[in-house]
C-alpha atoms as a PDB file:
ATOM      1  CA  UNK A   1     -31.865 191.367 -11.800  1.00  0.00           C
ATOM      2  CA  UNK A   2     -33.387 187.864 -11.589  1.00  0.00           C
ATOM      3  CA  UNK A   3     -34.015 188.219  -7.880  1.00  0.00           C
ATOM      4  CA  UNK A   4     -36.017 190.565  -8.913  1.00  0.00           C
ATOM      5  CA  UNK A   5     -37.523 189.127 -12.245  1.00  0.00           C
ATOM      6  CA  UNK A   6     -38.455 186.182  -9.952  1.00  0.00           C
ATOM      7  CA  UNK A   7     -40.044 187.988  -7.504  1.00  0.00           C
ATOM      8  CA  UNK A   8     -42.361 190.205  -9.489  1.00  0.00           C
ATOM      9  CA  UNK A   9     -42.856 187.939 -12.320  1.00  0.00           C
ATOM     10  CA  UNK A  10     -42.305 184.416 -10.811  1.00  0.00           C
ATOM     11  CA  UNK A  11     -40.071 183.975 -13.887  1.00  0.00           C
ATOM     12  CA  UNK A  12     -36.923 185.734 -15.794  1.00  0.00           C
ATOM     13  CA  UNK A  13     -36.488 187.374 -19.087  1.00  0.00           C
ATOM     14  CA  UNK A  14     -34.846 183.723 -20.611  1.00  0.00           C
ATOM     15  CA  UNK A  15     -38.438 182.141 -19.409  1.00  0.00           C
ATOM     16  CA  UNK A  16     -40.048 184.718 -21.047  1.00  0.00           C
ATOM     17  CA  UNK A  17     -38.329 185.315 -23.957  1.00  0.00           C
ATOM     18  CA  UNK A  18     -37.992 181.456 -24.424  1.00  0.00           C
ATOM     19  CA  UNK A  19     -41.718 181.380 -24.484  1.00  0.00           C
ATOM     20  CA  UNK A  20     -41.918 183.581 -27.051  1.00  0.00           C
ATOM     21  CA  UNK A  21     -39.740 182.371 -29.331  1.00  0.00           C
ATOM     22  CA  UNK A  22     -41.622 178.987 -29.057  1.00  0.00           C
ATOM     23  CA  UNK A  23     -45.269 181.278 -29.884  1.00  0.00           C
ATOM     24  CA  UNK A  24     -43.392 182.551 -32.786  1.00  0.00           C
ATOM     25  CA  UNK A  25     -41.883 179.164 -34.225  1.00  0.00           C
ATOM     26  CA  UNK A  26     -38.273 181.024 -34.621  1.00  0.00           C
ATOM     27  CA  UNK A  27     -35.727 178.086 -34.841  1.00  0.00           C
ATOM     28  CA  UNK A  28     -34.255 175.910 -32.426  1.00  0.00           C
ATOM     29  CA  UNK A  29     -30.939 177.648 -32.358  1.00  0.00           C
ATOM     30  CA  UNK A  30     -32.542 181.067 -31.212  1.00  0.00           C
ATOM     31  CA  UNK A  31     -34.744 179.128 -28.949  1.00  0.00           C
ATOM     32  CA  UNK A  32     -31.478 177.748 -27.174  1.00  0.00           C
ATOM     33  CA  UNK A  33     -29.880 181.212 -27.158  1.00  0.00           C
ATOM     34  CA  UNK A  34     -32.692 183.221 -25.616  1.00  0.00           C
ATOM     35  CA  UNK A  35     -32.998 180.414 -23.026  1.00  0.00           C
ATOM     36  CA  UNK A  36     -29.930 179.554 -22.400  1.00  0.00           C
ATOM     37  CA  UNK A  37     -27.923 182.609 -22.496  1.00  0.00           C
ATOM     38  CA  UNK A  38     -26.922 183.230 -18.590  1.00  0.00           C
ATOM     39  CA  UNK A  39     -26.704 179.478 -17.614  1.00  0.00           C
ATOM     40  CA  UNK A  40     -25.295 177.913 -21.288  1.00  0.00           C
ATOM     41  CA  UNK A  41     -24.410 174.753 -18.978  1.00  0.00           C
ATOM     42  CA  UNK A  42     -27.574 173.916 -17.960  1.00  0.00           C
ATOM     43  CA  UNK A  43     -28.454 172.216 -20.794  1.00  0.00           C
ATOM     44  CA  UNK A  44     -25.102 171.598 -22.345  1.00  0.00           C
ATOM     45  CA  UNK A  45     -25.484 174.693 -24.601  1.00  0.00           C
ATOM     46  CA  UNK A  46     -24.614 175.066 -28.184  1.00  0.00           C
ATOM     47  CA  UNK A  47     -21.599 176.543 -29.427  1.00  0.00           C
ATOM     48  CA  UNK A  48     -24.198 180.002 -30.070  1.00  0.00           C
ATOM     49  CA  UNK A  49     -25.102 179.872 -26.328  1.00  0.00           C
ATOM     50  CA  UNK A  50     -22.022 179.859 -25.332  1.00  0.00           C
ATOM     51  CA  UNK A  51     -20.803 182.753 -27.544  1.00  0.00           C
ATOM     52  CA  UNK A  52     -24.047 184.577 -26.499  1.00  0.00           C
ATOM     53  CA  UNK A  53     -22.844 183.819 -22.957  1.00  0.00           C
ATOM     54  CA  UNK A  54     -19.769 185.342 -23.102  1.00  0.00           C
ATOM     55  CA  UNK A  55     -20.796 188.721 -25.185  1.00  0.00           C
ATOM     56  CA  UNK A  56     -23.146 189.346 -22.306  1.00  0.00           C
ATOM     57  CA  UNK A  57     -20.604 188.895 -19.790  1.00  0.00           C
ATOM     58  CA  UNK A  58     -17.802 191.160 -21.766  1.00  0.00           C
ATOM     59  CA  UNK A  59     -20.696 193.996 -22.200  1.00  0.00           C
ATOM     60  CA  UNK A  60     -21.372 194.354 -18.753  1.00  0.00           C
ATOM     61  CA  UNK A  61     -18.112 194.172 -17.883  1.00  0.00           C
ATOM     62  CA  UNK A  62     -17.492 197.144 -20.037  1.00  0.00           C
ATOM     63  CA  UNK A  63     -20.507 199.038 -18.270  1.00  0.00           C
ATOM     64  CA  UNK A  64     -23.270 198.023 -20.649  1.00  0.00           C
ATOM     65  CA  UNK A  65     -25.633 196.566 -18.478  1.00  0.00           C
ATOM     66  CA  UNK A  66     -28.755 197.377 -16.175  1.00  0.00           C
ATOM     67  CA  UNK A  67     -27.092 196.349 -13.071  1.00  0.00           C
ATOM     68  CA  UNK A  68     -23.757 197.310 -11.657  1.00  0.00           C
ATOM     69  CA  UNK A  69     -20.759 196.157 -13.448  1.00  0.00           C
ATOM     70  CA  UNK A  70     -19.468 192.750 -11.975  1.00  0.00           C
ATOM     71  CA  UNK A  71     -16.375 192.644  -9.693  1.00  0.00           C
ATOM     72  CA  UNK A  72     -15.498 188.977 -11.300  1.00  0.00           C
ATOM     73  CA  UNK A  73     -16.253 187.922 -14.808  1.00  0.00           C
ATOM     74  CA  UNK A  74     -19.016 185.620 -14.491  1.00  0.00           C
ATOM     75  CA  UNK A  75     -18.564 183.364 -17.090  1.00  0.00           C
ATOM     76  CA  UNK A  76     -19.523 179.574 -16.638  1.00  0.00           C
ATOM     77  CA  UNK A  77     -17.275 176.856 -16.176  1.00  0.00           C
ATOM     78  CA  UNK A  78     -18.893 175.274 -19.441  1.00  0.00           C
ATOM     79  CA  UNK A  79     -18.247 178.332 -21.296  1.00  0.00           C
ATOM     80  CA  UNK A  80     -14.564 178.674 -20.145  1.00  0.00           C
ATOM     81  CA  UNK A  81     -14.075 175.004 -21.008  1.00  0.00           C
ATOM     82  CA  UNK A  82     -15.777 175.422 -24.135  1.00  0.00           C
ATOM     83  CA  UNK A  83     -13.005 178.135 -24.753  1.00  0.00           C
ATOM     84  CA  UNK A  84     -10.464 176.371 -23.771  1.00  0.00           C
ATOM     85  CA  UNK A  85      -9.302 179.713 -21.392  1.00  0.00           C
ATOM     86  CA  UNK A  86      -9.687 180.883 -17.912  1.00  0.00           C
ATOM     87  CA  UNK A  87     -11.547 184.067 -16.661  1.00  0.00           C
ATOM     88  CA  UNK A  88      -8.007 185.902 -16.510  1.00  0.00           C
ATOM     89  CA  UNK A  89      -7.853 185.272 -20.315  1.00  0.00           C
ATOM     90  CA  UNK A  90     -10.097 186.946 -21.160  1.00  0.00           C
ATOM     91  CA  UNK A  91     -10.813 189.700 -18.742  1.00  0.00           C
ATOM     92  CA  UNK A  92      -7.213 191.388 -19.785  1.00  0.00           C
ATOM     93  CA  UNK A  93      -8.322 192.388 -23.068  1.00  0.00           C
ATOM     94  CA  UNK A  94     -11.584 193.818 -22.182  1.00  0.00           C
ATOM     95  CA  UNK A  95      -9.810 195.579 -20.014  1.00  0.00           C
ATOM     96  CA  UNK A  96      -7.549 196.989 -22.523  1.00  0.00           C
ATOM     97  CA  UNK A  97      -9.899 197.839 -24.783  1.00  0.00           C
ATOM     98  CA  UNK A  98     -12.715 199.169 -22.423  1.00  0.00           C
ATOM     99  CA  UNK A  99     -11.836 202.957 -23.191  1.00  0.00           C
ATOM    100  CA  UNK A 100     -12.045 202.149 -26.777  1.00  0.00           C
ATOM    101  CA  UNK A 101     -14.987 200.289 -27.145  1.00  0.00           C
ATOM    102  CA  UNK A 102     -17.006 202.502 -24.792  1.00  0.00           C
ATOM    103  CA  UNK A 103     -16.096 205.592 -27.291  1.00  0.00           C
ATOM    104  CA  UNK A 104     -16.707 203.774 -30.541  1.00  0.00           C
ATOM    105  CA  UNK A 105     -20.544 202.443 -28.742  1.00  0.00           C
ATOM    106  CA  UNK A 106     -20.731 206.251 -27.461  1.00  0.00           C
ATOM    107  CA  UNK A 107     -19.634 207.776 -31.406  1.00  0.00           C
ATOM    108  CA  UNK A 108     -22.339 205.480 -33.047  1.00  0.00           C
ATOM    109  CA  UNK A 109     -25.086 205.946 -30.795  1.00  0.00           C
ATOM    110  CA  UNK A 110     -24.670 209.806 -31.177  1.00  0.00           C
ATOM    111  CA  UNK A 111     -24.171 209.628 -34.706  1.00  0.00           C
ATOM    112  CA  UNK A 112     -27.836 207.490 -34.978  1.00  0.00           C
ATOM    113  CA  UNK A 113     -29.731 209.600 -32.666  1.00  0.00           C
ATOM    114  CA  UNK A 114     -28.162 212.954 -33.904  1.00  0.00           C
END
């Protein structure tokens, strides 16, 4: 996805969004997330980013995502640390709770959109 943000845009949805958030004034914090959220160690990340970080990573691992779900859990080294866990952590319980989670997402977005 940022192969291809790059190469049609020349920049990714974090640039963009980033910019935005910096037209709109919205605080620092939500700057940092919308920036930061697929490299939190970059910048050293706030606690946020790093949470931020990791949501993303357990959603597409559970399918929710616009690109095919990842063989490895891509979380960063600064995020891991941050946790104080390794990838194996915390890829068992998405794991375990991947049928469940997909049919609670499934229930509410059918109950919303009835």
């Amino acid at each position: 996805m940022f192969t291809v943000e790059m190469d049609i845009l020349g920049l990714t949805h974090q640039d963009i969004g980033a910019a935005l958030a910096t037209k709109w004034q919205l605080p620092d914090m939500l700057l940092q997330v919308i920036g930061l959220h697929h490299k939190p160690d970059d910048d050293g990340g706030t606690d946020m980013v790093h949470l931020i970080q990791l949501a993303d990573v357990c959603c597409k691992q559970m399918g929710f995502a616009f690109e095919e779900k990842p063989t490895e859990l891509p979380l960063h080294e600064a995020t891991l640390e941050k946790l104080g866990m390794d990838a194996e952590e915390i890829l068992s319980p998405i794991k375990d709770q991947q049928a469940t989670v997909v049919s609670q997402v499934n229930d509410t977005f059918s109950a919303i959109f009835k």
